[in-house]
Protein backbone atom coordinates (compact mmCIF):
# COMPACT_ATOMS: atom_id res chain seq x y z
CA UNK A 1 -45.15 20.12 -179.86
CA UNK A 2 -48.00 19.86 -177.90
CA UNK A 3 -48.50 16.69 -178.45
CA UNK A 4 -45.38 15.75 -176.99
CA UNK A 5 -46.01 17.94 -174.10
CA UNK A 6 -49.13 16.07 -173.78
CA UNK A 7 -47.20 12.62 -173.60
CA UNK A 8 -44.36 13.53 -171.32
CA UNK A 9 -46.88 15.10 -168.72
CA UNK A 10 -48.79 11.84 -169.16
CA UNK A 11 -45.60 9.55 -168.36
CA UNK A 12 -44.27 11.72 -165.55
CA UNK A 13 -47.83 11.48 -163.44
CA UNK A 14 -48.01 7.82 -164.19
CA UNK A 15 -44.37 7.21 -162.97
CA UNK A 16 -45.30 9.12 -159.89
CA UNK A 17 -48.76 7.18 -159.56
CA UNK A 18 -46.93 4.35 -159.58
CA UNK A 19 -43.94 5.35 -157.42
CA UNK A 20 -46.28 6.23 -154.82
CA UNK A 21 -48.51 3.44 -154.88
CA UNK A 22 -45.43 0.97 -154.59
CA UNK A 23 -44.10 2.76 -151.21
CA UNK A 24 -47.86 2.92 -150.40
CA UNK A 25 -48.22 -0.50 -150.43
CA UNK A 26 -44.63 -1.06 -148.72
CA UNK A 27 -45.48 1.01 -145.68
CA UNK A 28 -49.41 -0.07 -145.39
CA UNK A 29 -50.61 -0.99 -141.52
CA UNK A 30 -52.97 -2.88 -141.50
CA UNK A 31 -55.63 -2.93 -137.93
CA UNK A 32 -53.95 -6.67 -137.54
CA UNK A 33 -50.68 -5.62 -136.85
CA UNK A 34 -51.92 -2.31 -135.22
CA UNK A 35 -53.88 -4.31 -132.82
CA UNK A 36 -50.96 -6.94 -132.09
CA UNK A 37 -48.29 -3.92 -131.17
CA UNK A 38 -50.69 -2.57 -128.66
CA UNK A 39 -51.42 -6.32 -127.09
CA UNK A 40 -47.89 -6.87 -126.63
CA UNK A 41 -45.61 -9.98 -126.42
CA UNK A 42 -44.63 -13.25 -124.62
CA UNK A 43 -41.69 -12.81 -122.58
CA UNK A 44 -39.31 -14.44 -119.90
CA UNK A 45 -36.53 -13.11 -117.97
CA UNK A 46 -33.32 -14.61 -117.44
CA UNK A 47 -32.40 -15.25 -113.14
CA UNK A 48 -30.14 -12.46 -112.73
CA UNK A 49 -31.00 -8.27 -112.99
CA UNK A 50 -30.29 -5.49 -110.59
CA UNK A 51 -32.03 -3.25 -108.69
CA UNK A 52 -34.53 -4.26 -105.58
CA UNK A 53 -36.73 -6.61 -107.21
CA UNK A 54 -37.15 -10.24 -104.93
CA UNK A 55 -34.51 -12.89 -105.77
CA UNK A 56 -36.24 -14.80 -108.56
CA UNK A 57 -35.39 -17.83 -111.11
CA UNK A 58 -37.60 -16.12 -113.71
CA UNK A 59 -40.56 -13.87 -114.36
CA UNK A 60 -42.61 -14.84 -118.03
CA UNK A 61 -45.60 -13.22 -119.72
CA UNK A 62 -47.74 -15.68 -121.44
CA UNK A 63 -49.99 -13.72 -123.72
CA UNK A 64 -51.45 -15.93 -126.27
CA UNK A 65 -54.30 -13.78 -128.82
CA UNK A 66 -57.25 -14.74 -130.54
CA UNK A 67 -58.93 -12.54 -132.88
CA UNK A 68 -62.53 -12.24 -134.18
CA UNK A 69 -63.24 -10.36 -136.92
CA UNK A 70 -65.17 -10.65 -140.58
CA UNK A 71 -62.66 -10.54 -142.58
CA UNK A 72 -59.02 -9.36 -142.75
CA UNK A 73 -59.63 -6.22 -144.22
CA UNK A 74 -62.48 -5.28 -141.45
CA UNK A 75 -62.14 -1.85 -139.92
CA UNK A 76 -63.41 -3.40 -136.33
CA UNK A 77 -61.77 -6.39 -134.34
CA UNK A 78 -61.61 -8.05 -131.07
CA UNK A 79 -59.28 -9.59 -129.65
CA UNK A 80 -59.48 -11.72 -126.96
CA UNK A 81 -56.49 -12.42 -124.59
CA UNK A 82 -55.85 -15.36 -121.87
CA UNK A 83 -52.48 -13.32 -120.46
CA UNK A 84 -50.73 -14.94 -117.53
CA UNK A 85 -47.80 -13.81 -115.31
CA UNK A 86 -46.06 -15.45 -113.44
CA UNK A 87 -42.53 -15.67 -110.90
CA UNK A 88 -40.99 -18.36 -109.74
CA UNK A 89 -38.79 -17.12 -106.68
CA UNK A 90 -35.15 -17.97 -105.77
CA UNK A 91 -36.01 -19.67 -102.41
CA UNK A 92 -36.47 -23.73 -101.38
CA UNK A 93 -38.49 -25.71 -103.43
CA UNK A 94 -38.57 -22.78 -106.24
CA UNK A 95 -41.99 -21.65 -105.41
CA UNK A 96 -44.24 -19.77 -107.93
CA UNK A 97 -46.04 -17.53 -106.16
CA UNK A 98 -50.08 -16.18 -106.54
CA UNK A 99 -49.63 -15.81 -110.61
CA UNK A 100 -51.56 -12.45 -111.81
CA UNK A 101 -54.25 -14.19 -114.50
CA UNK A 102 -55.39 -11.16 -116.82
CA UNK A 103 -58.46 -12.24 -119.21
CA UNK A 104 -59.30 -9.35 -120.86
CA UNK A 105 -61.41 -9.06 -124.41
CA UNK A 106 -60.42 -5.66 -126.21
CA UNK A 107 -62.15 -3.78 -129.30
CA UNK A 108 -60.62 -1.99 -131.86
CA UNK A 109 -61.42 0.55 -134.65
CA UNK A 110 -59.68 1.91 -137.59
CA UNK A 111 -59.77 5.26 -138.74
CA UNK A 112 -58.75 6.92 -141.80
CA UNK A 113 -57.81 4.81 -145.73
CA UNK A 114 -56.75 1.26 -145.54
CA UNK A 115 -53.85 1.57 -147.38
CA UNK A 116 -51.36 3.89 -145.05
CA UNK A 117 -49.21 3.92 -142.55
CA UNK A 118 -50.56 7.26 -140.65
CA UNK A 119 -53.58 5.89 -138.74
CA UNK A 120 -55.44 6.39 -136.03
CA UNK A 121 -57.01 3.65 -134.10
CA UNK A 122 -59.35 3.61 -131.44
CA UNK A 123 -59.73 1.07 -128.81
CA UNK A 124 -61.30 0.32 -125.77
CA UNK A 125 -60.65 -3.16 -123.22
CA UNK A 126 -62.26 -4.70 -120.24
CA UNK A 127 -60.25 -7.03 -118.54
CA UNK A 128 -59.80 -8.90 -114.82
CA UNK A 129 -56.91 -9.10 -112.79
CA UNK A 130 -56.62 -11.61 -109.84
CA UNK A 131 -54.45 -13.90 -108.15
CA UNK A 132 -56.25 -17.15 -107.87
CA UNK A 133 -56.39 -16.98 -104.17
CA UNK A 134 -58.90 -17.19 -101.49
CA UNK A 135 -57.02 -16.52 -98.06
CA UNK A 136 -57.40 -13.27 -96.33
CA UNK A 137 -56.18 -10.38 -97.68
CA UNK A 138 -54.18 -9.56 -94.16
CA UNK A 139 -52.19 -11.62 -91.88
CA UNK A 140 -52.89 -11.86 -88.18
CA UNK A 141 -50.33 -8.93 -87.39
CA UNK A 142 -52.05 -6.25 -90.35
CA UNK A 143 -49.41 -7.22 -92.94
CA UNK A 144 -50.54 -7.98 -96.35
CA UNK A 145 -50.96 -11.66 -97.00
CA UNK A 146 -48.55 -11.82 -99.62
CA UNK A 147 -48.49 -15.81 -99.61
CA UNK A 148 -52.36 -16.48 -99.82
CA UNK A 149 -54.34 -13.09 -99.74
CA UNK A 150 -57.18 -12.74 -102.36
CA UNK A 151 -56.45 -9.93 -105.10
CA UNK A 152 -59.55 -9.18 -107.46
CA UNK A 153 -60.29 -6.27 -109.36
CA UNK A 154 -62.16 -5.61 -112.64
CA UNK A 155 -61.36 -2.79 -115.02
CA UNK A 156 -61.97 -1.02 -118.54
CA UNK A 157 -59.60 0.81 -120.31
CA UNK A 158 -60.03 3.48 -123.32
CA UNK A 159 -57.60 4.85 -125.72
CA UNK A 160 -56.02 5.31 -128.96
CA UNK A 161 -53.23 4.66 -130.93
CA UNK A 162 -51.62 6.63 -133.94
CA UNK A 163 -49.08 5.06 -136.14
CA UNK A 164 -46.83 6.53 -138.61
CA UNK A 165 -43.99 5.77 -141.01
CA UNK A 166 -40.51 7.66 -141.30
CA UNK A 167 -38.98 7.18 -144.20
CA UNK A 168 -35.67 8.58 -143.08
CA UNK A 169 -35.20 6.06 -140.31
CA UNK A 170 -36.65 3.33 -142.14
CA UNK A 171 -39.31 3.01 -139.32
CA UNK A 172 -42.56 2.76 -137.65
CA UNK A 173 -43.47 5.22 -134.74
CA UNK A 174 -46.49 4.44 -132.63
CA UNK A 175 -47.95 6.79 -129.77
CA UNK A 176 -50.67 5.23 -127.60
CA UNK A 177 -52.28 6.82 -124.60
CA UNK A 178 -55.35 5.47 -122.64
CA UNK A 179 -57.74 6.06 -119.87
CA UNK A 180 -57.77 3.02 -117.60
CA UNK A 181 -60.54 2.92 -114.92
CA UNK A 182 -61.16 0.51 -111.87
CA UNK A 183 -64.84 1.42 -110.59
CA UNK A 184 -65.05 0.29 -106.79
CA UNK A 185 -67.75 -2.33 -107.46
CA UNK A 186 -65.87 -4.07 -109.59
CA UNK A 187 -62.74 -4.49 -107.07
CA UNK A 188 -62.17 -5.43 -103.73
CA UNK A 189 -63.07 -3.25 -100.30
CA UNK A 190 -59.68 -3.79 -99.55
CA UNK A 191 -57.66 -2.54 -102.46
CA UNK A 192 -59.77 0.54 -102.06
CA UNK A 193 -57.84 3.77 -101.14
CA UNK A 194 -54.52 1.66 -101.72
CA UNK A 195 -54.74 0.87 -104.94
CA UNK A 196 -55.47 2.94 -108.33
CA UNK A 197 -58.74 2.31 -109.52
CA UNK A 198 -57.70 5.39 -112.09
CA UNK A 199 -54.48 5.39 -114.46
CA UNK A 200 -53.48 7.70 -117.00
CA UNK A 201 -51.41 5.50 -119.83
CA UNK A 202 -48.83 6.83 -122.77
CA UNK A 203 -46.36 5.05 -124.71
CA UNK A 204 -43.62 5.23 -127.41
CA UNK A 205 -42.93 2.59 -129.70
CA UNK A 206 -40.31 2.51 -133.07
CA UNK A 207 -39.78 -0.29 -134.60
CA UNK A 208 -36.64 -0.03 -136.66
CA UNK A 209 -36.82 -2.25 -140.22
CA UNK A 210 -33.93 -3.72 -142.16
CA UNK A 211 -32.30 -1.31 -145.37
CA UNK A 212 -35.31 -0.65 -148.17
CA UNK A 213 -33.43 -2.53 -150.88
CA UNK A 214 -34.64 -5.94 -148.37
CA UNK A 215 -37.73 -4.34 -147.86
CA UNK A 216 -38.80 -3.57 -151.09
CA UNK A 217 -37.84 -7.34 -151.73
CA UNK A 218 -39.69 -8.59 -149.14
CA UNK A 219 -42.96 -7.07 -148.52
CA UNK A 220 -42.73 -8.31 -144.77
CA UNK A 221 -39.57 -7.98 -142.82
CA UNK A 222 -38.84 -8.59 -139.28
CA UNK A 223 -37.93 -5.12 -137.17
CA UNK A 224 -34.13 -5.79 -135.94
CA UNK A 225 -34.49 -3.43 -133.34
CA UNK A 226 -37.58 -1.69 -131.29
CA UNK A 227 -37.93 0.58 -128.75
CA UNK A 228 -40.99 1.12 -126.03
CA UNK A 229 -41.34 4.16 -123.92
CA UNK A 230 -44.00 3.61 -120.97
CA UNK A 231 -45.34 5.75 -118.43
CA UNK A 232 -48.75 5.47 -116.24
CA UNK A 233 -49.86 8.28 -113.75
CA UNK A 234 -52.05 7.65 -110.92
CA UNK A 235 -54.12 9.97 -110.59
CA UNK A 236 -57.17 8.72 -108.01
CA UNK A 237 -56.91 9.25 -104.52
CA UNK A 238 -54.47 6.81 -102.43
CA UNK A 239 -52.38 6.60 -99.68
CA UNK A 240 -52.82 10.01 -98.89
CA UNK A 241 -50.43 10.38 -101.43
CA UNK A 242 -49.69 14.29 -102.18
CA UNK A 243 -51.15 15.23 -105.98
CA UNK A 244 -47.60 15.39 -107.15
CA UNK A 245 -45.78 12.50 -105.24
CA UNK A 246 -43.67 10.78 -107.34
CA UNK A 247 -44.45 7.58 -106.53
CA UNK A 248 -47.26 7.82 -108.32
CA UNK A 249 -46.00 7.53 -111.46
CA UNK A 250 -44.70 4.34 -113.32
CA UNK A 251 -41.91 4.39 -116.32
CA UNK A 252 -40.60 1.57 -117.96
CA UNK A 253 -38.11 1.27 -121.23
CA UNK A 254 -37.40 -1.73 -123.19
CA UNK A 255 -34.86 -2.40 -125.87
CA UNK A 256 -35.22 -5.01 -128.11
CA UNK A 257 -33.46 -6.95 -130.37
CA UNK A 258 -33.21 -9.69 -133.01
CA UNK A 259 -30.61 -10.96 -134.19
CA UNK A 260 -30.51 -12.84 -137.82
CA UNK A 261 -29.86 -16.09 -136.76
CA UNK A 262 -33.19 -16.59 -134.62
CA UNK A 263 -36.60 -16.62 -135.59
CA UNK A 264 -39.29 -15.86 -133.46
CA UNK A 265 -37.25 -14.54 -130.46
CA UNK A 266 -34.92 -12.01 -129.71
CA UNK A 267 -33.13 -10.43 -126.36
CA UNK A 268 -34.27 -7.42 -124.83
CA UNK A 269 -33.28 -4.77 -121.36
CA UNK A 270 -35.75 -3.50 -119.43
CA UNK A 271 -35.51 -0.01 -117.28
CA UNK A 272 -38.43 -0.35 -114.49
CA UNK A 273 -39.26 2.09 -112.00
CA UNK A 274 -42.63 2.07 -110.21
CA UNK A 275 -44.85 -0.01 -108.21
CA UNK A 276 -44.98 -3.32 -108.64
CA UNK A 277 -47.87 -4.50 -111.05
CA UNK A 278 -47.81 -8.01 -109.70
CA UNK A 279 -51.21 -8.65 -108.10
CA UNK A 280 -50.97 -8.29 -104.35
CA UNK A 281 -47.17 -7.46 -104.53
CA UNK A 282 -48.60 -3.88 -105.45
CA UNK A 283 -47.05 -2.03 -102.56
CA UNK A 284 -44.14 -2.79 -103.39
CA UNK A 285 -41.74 -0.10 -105.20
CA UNK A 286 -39.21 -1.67 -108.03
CA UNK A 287 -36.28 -0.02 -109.16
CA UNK A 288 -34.79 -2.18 -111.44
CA UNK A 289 -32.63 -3.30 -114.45
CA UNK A 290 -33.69 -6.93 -116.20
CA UNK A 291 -32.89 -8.66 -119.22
CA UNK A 292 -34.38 -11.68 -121.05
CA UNK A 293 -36.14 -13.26 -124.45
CA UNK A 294 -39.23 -12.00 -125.86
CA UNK A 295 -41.44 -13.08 -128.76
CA UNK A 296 -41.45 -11.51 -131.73
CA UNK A 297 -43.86 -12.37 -134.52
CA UNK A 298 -45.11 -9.44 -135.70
CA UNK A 299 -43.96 -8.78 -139.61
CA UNK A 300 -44.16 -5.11 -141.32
């Protein structure tokens, strides 16, 4: 008898060793596709969205990465990131105006075993923002020189990221939030006092997988829908802004979503409140609905 107790106990931990090791190794994140959530993705818009934004043809993100690391298993990375934006504006000759060139070079760390889902990852970025231009930051009458001003500014940011799995939604839940600081030697006299040199970052992101009978199939599936929840919070002193002024806080959403019969791209809405984040364009204040394609290469 107790040898039979002996073997049943024996069979029942093994089938749950190897139940759990199974949906372990479904659900693993690894710091690869940690770090490639938090870097973001390629996108352009399509020439029509609503709200107050200038009349433009399109608006793309070009945000190639290239990673440097060990090995693929490593617990640190870099990644280093040549990310361009630019418009091209509905007016003669289709013009595209002072693109926003973003180098940056970001490092990250993984926390906690290899082999989960619930992680926490540290990270920390410097990165340039400019304009490419060389003209004087106002025009003749105090305006700012939107056509040719110079826009320069240097910044680090510092943060973390904590992933998770739900098993009930069949999804994975990041929460990111992040320190990001502009020091005043590293931007221009001008943006001083104007512009945030000190921004207070958190975001949301799901990404919603396909039924676990594919997944189990396929260890690496394509999310068919995702969500991402943005807000920054100014918090330096500018404009003579009032400490709880709401302009000083930016919130964006963005839907996503891939249908089967494309690869690498899907559609997505964006919900964008805030000031604009377009280089010298910064005064202005966007309210405003867009929709357009956005990469999407990044397998769970």
């Amino acid at each position: 008898m107790k040898n039979k107790i002996v073997l049943i106990s024996i069979i029942l931990i093994t089938s749950i060793s190897s139940a759990q090791t199974k949906t372990d190794s479904i659900v693993s994140l690894s710091l690869d596709k940690i770090a490639q959530v938090n870097q973001g993705e390629s996108y352009v818009t399509f020439p029509f969205d609503i709200g107050n934004l200038e009349p433009l043809l399109f608006e793309a993100n070009v945000s190639p990465n290239f990673k440097i690391r060990e090995r693929k298993d490593s617990r640190l990375m870099a990644v280093l990131t040549s990310q361009i934006i630019i418009r091209m504006f509905d007016e003669y000759s289709y013009p595209v105006k002072t693109p926003s060139y973003i180098p940056q070079i970001a490092f990250y760390f993984l926390t906690g075993h290899k082999e989960s889902a619930n992680k926490l990852t540290l990270f920390g970025k410097i990165a340039h923002h400019s304009n490419g231009q060389n003209g004087n930051f106002y025009t003749e009458n105090g305006d700012i020189n939107l056509q040719s001003g110079n826009f320069a500014t240097n910044y680090i940011e510092l943060g973390f990221l904590k992933s998770s799995y739900s098993n009930q939604l069949n999804a994975f839940k990041f929460i990111k939030s992040s320190i990001e600081i502009h020091p005043k030697k590293w931007m221009l006299e001008e943006l001083q006092g104007q512009y945030s040199g000190l921004r207070w970052h958190n975001t949301f992101l799901a990404y919603k997988l396909p039924m676990k009978s594919n997944l189990i199939k396929n260890k690496e599936q394509r999310a068919n829908f995702s969500v991402k929840a943005e807000t920054t919070l100014m918090l330096d002193n500018m404009n003579n802004w009032d400490t709880f002024n709401i302009d000083r806080l930016n919130t964006s959403l963005i839907v996503y979503y891939h249908p089967k019969f494309l690869e690498d791209i899907g559609f997505y809405v964006q919900f964008y409140h805030g000031m604009d984040y377009y280089n010298i364009y910064f005064q202005h204040q966007i309210n405003t609905i867009r929709f357009g394609i956005m990469t999407e290469v990044l397998r769970f």
